[in-house]
Protein backbone atom coordinates (compact mmCIF):
# COMPACT_ATOMS: atom_id res chain seq x y z
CA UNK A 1 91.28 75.66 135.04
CA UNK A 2 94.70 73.85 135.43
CA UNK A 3 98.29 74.52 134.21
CA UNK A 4 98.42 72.87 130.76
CA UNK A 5 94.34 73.82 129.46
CA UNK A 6 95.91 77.28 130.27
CA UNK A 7 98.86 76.76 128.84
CA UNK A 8 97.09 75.37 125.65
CA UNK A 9 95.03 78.39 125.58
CA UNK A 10 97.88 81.33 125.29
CA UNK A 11 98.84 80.27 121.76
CA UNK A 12 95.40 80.19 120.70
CA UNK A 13 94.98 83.93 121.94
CA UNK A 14 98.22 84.51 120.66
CA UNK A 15 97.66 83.40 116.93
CA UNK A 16 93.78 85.29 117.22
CA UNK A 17 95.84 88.46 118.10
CA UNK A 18 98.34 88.15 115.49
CA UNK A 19 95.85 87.22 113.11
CA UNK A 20 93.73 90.67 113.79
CA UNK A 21 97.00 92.70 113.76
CA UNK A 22 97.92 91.30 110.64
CA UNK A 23 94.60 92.60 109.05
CA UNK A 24 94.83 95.86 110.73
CA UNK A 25 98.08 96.13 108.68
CA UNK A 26 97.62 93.93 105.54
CA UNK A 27 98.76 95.85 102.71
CA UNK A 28 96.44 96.26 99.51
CA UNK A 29 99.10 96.14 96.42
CA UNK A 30 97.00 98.19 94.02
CA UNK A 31 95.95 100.45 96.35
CA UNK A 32 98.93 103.28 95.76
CA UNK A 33 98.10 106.30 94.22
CA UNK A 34 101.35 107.97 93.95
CA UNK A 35 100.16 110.42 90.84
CA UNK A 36 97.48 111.97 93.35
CA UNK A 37 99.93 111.93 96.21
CA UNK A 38 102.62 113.85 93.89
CA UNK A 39 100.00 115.93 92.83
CA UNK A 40 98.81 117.27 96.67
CA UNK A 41 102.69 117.85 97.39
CA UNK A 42 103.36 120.06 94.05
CA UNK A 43 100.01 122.35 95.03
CA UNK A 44 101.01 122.21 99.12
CA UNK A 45 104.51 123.42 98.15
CA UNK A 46 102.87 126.59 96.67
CA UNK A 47 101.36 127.45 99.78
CA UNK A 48 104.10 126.74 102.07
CA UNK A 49 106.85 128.86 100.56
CA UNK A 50 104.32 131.77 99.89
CA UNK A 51 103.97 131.58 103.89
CA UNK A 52 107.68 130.66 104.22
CA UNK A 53 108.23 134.19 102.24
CA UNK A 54 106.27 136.64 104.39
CA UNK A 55 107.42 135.37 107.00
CA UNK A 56 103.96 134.04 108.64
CA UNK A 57 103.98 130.30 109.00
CA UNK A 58 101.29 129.96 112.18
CA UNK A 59 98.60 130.42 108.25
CA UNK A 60 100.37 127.52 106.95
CA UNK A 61 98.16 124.90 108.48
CA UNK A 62 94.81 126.83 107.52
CA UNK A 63 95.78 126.69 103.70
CA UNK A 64 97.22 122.91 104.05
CA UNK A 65 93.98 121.42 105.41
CA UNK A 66 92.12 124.10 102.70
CA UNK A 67 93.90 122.18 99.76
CA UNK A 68 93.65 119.11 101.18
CA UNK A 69 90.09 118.33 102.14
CA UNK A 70 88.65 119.98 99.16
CA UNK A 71 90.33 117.60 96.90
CA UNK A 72 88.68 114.86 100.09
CA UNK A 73 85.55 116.99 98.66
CA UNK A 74 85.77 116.62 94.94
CA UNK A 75 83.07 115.07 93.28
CA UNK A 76 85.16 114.72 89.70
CA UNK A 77 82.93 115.17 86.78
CA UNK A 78 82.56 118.24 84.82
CA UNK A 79 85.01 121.62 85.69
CA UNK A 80 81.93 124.35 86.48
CA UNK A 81 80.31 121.35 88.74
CA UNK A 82 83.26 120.44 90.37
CA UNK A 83 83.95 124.13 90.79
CA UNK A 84 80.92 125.18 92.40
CA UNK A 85 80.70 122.32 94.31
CA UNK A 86 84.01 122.99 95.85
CA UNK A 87 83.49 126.63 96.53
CA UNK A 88 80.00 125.75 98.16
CA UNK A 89 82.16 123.43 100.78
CA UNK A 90 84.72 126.23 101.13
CA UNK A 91 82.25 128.45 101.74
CA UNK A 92 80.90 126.47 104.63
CA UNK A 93 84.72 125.54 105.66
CA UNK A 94 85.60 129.19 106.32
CA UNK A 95 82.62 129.80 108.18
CA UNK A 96 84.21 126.71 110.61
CA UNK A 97 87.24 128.26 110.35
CA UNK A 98 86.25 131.55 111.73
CA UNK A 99 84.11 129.96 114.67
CA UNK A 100 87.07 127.87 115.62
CA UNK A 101 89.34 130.81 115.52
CA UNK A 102 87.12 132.67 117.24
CA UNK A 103 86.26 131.11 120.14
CA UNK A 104 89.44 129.38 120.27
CA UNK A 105 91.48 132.03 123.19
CA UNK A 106 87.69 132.08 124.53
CA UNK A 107 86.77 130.43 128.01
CA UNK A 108 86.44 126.49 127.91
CA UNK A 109 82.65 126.97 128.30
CA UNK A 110 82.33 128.30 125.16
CA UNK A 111 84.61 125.62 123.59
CA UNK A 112 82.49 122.76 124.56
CA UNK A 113 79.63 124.05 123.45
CA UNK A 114 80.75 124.95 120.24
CA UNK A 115 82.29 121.69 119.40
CA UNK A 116 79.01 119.91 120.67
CA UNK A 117 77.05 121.63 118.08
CA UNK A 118 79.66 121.08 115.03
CA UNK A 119 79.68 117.36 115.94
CA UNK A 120 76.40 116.58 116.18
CA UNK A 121 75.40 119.17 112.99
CA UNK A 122 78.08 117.30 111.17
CA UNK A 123 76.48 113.88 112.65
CA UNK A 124 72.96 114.44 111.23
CA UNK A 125 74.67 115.35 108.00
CA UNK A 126 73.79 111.92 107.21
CA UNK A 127 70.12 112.73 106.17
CA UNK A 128 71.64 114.86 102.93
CA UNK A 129 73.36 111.56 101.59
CA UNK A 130 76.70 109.56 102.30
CA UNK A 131 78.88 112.32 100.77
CA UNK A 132 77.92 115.32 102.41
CA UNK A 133 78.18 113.64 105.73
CA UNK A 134 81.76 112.29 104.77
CA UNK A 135 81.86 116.37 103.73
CA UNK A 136 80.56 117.16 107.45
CA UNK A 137 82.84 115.07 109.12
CA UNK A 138 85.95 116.24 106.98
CA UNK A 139 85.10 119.75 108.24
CA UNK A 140 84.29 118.43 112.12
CA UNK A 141 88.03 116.92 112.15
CA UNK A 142 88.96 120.53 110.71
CA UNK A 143 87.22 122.53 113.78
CA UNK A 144 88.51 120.27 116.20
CA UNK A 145 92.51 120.78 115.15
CA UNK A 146 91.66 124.51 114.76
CA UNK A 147 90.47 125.13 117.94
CA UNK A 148 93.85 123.35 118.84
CA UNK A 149 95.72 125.19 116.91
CA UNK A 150 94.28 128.74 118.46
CA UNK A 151 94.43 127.97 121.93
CA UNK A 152 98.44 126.65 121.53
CA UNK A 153 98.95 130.10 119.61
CA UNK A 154 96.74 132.25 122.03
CA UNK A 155 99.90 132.57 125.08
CA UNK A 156 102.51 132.87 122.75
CA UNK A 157 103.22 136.73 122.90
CA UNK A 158 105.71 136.41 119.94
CA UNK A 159 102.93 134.75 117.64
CA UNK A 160 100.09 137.06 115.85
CA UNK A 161 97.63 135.37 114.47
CA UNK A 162 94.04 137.30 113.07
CA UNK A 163 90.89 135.04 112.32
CA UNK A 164 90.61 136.93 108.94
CA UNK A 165 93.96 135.92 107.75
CA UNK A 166 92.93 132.31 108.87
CA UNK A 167 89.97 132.32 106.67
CA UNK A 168 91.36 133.29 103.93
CA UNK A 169 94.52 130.86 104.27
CA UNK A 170 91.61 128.21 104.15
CA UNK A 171 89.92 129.68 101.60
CA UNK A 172 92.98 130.03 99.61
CA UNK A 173 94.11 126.49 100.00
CA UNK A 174 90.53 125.34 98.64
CA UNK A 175 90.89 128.24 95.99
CA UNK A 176 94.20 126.23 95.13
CA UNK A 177 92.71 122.84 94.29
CA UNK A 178 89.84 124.77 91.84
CA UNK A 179 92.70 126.00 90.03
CA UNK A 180 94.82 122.62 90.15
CA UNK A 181 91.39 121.17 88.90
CA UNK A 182 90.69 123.71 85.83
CA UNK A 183 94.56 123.16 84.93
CA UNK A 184 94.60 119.62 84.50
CA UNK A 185 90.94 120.07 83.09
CA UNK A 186 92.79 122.36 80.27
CA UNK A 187 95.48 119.48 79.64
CA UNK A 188 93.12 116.75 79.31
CA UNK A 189 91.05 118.77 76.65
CA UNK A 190 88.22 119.96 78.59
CA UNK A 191 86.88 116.44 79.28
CA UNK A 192 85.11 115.24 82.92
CA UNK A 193 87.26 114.18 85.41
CA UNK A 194 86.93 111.01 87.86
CA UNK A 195 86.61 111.66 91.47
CA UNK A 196 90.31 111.83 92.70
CA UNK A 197 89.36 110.12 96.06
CA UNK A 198 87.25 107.29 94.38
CA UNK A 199 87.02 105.65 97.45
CA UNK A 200 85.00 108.13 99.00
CA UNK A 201 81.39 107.76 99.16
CA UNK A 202 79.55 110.03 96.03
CA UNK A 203 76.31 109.09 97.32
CA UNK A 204 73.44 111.95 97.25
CA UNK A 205 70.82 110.31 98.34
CA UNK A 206 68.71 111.74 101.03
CA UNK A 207 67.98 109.39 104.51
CA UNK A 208 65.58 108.93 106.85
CA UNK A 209 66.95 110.04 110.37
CA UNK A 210 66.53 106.79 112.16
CA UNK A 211 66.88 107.10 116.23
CA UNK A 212 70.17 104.43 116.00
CA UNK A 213 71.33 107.60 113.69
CA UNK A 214 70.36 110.61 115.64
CA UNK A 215 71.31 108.74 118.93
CA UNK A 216 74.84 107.69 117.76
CA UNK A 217 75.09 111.17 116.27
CA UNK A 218 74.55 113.07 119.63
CA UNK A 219 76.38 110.02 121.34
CA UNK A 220 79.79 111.27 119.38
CA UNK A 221 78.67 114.97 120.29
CA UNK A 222 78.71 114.18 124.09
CA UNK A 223 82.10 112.72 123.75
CA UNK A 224 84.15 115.41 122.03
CA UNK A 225 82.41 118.08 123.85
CA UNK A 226 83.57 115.80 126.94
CA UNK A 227 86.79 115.62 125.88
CA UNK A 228 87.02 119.05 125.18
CA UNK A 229 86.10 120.06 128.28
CA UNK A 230 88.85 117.52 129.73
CA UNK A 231 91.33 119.45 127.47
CA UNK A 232 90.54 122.83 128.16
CA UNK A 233 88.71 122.77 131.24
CA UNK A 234 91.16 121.58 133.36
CA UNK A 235 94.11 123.39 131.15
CA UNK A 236 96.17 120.25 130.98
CA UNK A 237 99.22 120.76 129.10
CA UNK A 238 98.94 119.73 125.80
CA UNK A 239 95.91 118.57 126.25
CA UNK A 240 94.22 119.29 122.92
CA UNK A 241 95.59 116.13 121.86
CA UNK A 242 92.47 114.21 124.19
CA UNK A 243 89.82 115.41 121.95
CA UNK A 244 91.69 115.61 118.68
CA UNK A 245 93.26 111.57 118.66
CA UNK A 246 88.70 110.85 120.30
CA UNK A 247 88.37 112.94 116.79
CA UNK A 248 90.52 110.66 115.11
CA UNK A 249 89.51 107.34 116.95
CA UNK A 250 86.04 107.06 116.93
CA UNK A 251 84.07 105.67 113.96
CA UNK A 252 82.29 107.88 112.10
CA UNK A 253 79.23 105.98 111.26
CA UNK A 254 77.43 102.82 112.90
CA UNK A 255 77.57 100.90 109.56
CA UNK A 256 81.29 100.67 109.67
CA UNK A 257 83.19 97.65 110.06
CA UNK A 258 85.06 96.59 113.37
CA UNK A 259 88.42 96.05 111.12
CA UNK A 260 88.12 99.84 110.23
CA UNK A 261 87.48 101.53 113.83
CA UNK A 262 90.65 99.14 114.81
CA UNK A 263 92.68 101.01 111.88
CA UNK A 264 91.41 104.30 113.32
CA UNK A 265 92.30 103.75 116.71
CA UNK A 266 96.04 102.51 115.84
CA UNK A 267 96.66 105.59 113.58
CA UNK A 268 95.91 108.08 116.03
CA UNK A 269 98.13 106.49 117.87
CA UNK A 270 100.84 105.85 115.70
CA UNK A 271 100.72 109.20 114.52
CA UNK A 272 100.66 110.76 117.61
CA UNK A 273 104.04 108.63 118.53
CA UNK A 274 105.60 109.65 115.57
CA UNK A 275 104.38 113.59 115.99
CA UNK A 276 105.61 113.71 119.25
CA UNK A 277 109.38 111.91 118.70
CA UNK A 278 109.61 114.63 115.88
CA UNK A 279 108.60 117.24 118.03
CA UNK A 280 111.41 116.50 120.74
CA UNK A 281 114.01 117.33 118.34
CA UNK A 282 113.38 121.37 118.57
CA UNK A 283 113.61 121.15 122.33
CA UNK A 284 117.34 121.74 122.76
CA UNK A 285 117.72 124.23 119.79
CA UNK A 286 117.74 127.53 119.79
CA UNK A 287 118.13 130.49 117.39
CA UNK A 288 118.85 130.18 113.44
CA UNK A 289 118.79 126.65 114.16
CA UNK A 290 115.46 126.49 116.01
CA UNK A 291 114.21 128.19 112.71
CA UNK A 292 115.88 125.78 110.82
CA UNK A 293 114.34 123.18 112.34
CA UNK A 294 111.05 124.22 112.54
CA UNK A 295 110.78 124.59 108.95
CA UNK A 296 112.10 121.29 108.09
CA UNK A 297 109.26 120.01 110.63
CA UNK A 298 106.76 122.02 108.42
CA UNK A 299 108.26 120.45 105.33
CA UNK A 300 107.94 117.00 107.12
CA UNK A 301 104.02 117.36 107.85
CA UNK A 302 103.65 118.12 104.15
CA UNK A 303 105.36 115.33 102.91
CA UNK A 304 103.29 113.18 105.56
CA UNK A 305 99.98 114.62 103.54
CA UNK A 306 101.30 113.71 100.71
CA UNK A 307 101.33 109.99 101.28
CA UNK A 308 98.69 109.91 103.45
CA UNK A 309 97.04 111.17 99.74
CA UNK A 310 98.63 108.71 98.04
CA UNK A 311 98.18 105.76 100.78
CA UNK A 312 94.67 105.51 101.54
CA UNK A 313 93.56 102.70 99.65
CA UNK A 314 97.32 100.81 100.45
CA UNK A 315 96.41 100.41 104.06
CA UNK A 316 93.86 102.85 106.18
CA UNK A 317 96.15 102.71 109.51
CA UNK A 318 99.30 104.04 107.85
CA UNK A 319 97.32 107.09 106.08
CA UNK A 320 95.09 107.90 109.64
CA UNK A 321 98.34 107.67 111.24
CA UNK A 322 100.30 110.33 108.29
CA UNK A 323 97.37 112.43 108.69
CA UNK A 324 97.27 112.54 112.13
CA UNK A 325 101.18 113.43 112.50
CA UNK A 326 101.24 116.04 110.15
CA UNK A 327 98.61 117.52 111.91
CA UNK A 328 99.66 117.17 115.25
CA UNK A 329 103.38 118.35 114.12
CA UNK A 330 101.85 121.63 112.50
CA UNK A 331 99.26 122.28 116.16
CA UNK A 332 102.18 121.96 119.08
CA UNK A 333 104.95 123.47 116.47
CA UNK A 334 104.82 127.05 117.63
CA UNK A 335 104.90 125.63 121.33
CA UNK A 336 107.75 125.00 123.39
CA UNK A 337 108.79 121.36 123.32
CA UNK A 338 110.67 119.39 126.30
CA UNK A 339 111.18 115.86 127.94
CA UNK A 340 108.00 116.13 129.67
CA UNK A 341 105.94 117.22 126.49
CA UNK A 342 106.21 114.08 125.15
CA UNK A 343 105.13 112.42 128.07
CA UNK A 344 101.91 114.46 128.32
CA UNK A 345 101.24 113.88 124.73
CA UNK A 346 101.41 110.55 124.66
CA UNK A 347 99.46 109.77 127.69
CA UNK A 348 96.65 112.75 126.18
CA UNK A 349 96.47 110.57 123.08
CA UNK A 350 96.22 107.23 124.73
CA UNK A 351 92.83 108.75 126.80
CA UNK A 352 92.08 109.78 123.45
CA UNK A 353 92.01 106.80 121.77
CA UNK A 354 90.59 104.87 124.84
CA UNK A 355 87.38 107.01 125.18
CA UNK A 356 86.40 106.43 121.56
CA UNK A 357 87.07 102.33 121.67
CA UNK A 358 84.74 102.33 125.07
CA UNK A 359 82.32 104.80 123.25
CA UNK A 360 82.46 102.38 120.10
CA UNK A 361 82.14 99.12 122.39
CA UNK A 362 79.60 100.82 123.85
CA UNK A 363 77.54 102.29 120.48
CA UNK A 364 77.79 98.59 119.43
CA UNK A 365 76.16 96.99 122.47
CA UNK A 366 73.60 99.70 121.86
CA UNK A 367 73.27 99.13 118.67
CA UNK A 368 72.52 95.36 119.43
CA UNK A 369 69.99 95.76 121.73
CA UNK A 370 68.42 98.41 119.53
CA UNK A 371 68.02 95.62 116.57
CA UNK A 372 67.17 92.92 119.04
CA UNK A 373 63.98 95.16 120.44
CA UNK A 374 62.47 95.09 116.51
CA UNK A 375 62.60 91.55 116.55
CA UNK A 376 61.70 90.73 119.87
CA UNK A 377 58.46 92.58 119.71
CA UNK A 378 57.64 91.02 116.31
């Protein structure tokens, strides 16, 4: 190839690349929902002062992803279905919750095995319709940060935290959104609701359990119990943030669109930037002001719920990557932060993030050659 054909050929790459980024980030004007977002921050607040009272913050997290993936989990409609539907999927939740918590200070053994099942139960979730797999994976992102959460917790001698009380933080957070629900279902005259996340799958429909399905679904369960084990197994430091940013990363289903996984993958990571240059500022504080701080952290990963709630539609990178740093704030906050912290975490999220795109480039070429074989044989 000589000098100018190459030469020709950078701004062609160059414009490709700027073209994709552009759609990774394109900006959907109608797609703001601040009256939802406003709505998750009045019912978090509740929560986080009640905490912020008694003096027992490490539950804060428990009843913030409580309130916020049951309304992910509302199916809108009438109050008593809505209702029991939500209590059914806390129900299940703080059964997570309490395996998470409880094998969470456990050895590593028992973490990858536990996180192998949840992924690929959650996986195969698919055969009960679109929604409760979107349901199961909600709750598989929830296990995943809670195990974090527990093991960062576990060595801190100044820290108490009881499974119980972390069950029922969930459970109360979930409790919260019935109640926001039957409010606004007084106010509106008893009258059915929309779904608040309308563009969430409310599919029902049951599925036949193809083998691209059940093979993708224990492909995903290999690679967070891998990651897990990369995590804990070799006790890296910080090193929940491997299998939580794979979590993140890697495409749920096979049916979804290349554009989306490259959203995923640059929200982890954005979010795990922002979570970590947040997290430096604690490191050279101490006393009343370390408390200080920490709360106005805690403050700051609510508000980044809040628009992730209010974001989704506007562009999917910016709300993976709110979600993600509220989340990662609220797992390392009771832990000790320092020059070197940030390091680790960044690195831990960028093998992360690169073990789901070469599991996703891989799942595709599989994927291919699965279709192809149909064909070929016909």
């Amino acid at each position: 190839m000589t000098t100018e054909s190459r030469r020709a050929g950078q701004p062609v790459h160059r414009g490709k690349l700027m073209t994709w980024l552009s759609k990774v980030f394109e900006l959907a004007p109608g797609g703001l929902n601040w009256p939802r977002a406003v709505a998750f921050l009045d019912a978090g607040l509740v929560p986080m002062f009640v905490f912020w009272a008694i003096g027992h913050e490490v539950y804060l997290l428990s009843a913030l992803f409580g309130l916020l993936f049951a309304a992910l989990a509302d199916p809108g409609g009438g109050f008593g279905h809505r209702a029991l539907y939500i209590a059914l999927f806390a129900l299940i939740g703080a059964g997570v919750t309490a395996l998470a918590f409880g094998v969470g200070s456990e050895a590593w053994g028992w973490l990858v095995l536990t996180s192998f099942v949840v992924t690929l139960v959650s996986g195969l979730a698919i055969a009960f319709g679109v929604r409760r797999f979107v349901n199961g994976m909600l709750l598989n992102v929830w296990f995943i940060v809670a195990v974090a959460l527990e093991f960062s917790i576990h060595d801190e001698a100044r820290i108490t935290s009881y499974v119980w009380a972390q069950v029922l933080s969930w459970t109360g957070g979930a409790a919260l959104w019935i109640t926001v629900t039957f409010l606004w279902w007084l106010i509106r005259r008893r009258t059915d609701q929309d779904q608040p996340f309308s563009e969430l799958p409310g599919d029902t429909s049951r599925r036949e359990l193809t083998r691209p399905l059940i093979l993708f679904a224990v492909i995903r369960a290999v690679v967070i119990a891998g990651t897990v084990a990369l995590a804990y197994g070799l006790d890296l430091s910080y090193g929940s943030w491997i299998p939580i940013a794979a979590m993140i990363g890697l495409k749920p289903s096979l049916e979804q669109a290349a554009l989306v996984s490259a959203q995923r993958l640059a929200g982890a990571f954005i979010g795990a930037v922002v979570a970590g240059l947040l997290l430096w500022v604690p490191a050279s504080e101490s006393g009343v002001r370390l408390f200080a701080v920490n709360r106005g952290l805690e403050m700051v990963a609510l508000v980044l719920f809040m628009h992730g709630a209010g974001i989704r539609l506007w562009n999917y990178t910016l709300y993976t990557a709110a979600i993600a740093a509220g989340a990662l704030i609220l797992v390392d906050l009771p832990q000790p932060s320092d020059n070197a912290a940030e390091g680790y975490r960044v690195l831990w999220t960028l093998c992360g993030v690169g073990i789901s795109l070469i599991v996703m480039l891989f799942a595709g070429l599989l994927t291919r050659r699965t279709a192809k074989t149909p064909s070929q044989q016909t």
